[in-house]
Protein backbone atom coordinates (compact mmCIF):
# COMPACT_ATOMS: atom_id res chain seq x y z
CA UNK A 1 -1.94 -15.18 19.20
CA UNK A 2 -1.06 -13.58 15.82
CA UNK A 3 -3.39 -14.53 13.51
CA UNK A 4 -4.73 -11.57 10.85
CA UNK A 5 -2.72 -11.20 7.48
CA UNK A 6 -2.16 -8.07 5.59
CA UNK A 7 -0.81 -6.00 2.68
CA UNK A 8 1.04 -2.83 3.14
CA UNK A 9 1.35 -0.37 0.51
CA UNK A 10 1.31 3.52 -0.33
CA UNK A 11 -1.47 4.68 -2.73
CA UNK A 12 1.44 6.04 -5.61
CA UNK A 13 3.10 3.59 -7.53
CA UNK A 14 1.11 1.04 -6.03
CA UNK A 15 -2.51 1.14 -5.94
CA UNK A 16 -2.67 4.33 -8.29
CA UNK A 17 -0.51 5.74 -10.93
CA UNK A 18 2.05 8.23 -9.90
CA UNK A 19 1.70 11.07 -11.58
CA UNK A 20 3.65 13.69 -9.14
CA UNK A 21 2.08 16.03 -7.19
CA UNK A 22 -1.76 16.13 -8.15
CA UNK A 23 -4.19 19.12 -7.67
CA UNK A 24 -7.25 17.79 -8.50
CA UNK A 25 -9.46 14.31 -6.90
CA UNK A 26 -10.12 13.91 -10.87
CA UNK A 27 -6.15 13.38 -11.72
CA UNK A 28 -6.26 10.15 -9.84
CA UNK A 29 -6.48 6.90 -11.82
CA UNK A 30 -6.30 3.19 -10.69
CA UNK A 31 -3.65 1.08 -11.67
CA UNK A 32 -4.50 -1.50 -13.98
CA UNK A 33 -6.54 -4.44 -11.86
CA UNK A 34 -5.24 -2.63 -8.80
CA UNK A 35 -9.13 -2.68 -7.65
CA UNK A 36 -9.20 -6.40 -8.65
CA UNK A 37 -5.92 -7.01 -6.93
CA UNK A 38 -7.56 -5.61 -3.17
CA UNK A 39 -10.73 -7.94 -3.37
CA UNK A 40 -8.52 -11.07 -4.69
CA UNK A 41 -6.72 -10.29 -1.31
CA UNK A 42 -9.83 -9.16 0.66
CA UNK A 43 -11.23 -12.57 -0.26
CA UNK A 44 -8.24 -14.56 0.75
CA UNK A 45 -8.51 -12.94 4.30
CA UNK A 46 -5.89 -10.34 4.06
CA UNK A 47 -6.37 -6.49 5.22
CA UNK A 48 -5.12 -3.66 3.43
CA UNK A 49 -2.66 -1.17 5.33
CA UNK A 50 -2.55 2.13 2.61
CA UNK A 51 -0.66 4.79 3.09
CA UNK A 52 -0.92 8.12 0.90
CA UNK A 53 2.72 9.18 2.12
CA UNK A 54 6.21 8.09 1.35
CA UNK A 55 9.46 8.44 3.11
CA UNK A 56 11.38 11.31 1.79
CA UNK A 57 8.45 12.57 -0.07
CA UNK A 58 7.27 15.76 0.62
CA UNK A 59 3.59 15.53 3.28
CA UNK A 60 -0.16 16.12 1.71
CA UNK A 61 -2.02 18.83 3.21
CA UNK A 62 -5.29 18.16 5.54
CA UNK A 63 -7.84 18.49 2.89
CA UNK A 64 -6.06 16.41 0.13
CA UNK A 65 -5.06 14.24 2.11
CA UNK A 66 -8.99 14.15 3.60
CA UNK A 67 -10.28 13.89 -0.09
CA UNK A 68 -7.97 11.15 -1.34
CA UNK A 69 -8.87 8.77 1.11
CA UNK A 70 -12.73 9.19 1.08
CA UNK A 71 -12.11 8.88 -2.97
CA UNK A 72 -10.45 6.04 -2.93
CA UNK A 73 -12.40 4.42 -0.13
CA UNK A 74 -15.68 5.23 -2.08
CA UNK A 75 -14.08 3.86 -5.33
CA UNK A 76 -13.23 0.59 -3.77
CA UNK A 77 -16.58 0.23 -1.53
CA UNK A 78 -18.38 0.72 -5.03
CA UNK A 79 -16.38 -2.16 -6.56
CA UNK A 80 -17.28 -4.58 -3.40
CA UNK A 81 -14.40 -4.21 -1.28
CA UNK A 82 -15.39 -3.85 2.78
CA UNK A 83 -14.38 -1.00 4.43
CA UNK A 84 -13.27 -3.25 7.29
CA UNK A 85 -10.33 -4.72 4.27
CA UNK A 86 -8.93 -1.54 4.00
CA UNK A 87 -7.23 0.75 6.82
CA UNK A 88 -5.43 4.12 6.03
CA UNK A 89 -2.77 4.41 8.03
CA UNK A 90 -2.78 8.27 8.10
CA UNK A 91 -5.42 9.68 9.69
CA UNK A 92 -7.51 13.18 9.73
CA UNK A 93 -8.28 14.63 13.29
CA UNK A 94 -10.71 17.98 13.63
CA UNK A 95 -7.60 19.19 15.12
CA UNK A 96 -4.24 17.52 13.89
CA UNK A 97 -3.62 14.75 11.37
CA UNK A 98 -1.02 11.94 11.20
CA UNK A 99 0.65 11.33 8.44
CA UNK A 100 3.11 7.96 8.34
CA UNK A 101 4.54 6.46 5.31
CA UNK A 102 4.85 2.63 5.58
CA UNK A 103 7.76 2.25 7.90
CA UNK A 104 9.25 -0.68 10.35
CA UNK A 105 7.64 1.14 13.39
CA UNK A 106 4.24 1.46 11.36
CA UNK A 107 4.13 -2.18 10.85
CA UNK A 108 5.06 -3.25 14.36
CA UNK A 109 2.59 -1.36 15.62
CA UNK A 110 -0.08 -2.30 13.06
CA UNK A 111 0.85 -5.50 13.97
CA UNK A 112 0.42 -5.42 17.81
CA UNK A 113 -2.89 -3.18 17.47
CA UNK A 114 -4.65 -5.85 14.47
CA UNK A 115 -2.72 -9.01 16.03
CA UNK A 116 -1.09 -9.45 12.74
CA UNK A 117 1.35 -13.11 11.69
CA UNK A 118 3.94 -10.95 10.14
CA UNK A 119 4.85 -14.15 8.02
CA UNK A 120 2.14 -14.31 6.84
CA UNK A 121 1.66 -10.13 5.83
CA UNK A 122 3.13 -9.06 2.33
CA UNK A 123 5.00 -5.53 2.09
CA UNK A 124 3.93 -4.37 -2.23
CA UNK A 125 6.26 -1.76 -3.23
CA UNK A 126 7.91 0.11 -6.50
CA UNK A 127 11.11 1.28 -4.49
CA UNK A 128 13.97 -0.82 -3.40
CA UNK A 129 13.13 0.82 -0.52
CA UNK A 130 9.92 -0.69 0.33
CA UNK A 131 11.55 -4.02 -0.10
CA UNK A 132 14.07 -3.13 2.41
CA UNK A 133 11.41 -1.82 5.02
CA UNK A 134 9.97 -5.48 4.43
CA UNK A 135 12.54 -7.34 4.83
CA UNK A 136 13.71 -5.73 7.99
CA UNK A 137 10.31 -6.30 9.39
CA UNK A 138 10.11 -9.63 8.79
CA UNK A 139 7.10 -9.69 5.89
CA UNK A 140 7.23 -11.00 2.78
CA UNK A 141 8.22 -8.41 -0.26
CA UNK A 142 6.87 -7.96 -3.28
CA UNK A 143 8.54 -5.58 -6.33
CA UNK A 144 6.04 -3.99 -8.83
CA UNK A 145 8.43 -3.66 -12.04
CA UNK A 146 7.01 -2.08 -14.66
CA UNK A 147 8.95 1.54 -15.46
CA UNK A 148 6.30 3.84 -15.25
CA UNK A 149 5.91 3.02 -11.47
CA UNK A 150 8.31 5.44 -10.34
CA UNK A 151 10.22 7.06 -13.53
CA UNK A 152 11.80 9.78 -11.23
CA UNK A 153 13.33 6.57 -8.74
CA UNK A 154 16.62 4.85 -9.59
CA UNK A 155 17.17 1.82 -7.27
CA UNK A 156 21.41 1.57 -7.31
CA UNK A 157 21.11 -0.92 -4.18
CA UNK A 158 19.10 -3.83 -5.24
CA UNK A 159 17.45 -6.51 -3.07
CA UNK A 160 16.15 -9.81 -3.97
CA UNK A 161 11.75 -9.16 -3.39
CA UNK A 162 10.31 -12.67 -2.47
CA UNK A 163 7.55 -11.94 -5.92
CA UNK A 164 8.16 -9.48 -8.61
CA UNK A 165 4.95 -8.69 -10.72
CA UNK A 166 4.07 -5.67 -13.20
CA UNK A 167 1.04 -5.03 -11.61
CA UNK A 168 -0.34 -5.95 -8.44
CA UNK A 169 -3.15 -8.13 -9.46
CA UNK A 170 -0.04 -10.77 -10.77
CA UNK A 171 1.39 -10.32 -7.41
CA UNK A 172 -2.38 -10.75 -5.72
CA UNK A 173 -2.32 -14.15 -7.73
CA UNK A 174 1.35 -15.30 -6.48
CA UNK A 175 0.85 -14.62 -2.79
CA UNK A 176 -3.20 -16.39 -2.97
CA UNK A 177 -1.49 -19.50 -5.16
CA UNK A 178 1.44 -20.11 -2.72
């Protein structure tokens, strides 16, 4: 039985301010309440699903990719979120890594592996994309709006979200008040 319920989102846009391609651990800044946001959902039993890679984006090296996560793990651990809340869904072998943006296939298989209720699992994006990866897998969407998200993006093909917030503590408080 399906029971867990979960955000997905990528790091950029969402969680953390795209700025481009960053060279430095230091260049990365939260999004306003975005560290809020996680431990309003945390303590409303959902799980965080982040991914540092997007479709059509080009793919962090090993060490970046390495340091981002343990920098943003260590960022939210220090501001009370559990490590079990929060799963990166690229991962860092001694010998290979995985990278995977959030995708349908990611979140079918997230879903099998954690035993997740998709209907009850929320897909946060800034792309018109993400909202259509979350609609075809049957979670709900939700649209961060304000224009700094993505500047470089232009959405022609829009698609209702189920919540549209400008950050994603607003959106935290939609989904937890429903």
């Amino acid at each position: 039985m399906n029971t867990q319920k979960a955000i997905f989102l990528d790091l950029f846009g969402t969680l953390i301010h795209d700025h481009g391609a960053m060279d430095k651990i230091e260049d990365i800044s939260f999004k306003n309440r975005s560290i809020d946001a996680l431990k309003k959902f945390q303590d409303n039993g959902f799980i965080a699903f982040l991914s540092i890679c997007r479709i059509d984006m080009p793919l962090p090296g090993r060490s970046y990719l390495q340091n981002v996560q343990n920098y943003v793990m260590e960022k939210l651990m220090l501001s009370g979120i559990e490590k079990k809340s929060i799963h990166f869904v690229s991962h860092v072998y001694p010998q290979s890594i995985e990278l995977h943006p959030i995708t349908l296939d990611v979140i079918n298989s997230l879903k099998n592996e954690h035993k997740l209720k998709l209907s009850s699992c929320v897909l946060v994006g800034d792309l018109m994309k993400d909202i259509r990866i979350g609609k075809d897998a049957g979670v709900k969407t939700a649209l961060l709006s304000s224009p700094d998200d993505s500047p470089m993006e232009v959405d022609d093909d829009w698609m209702e979200p189920d919540i549209i917030g400008d950050n994603l503590y607003e959106i935290a408080m939609q989904l937890v008040n429903e």
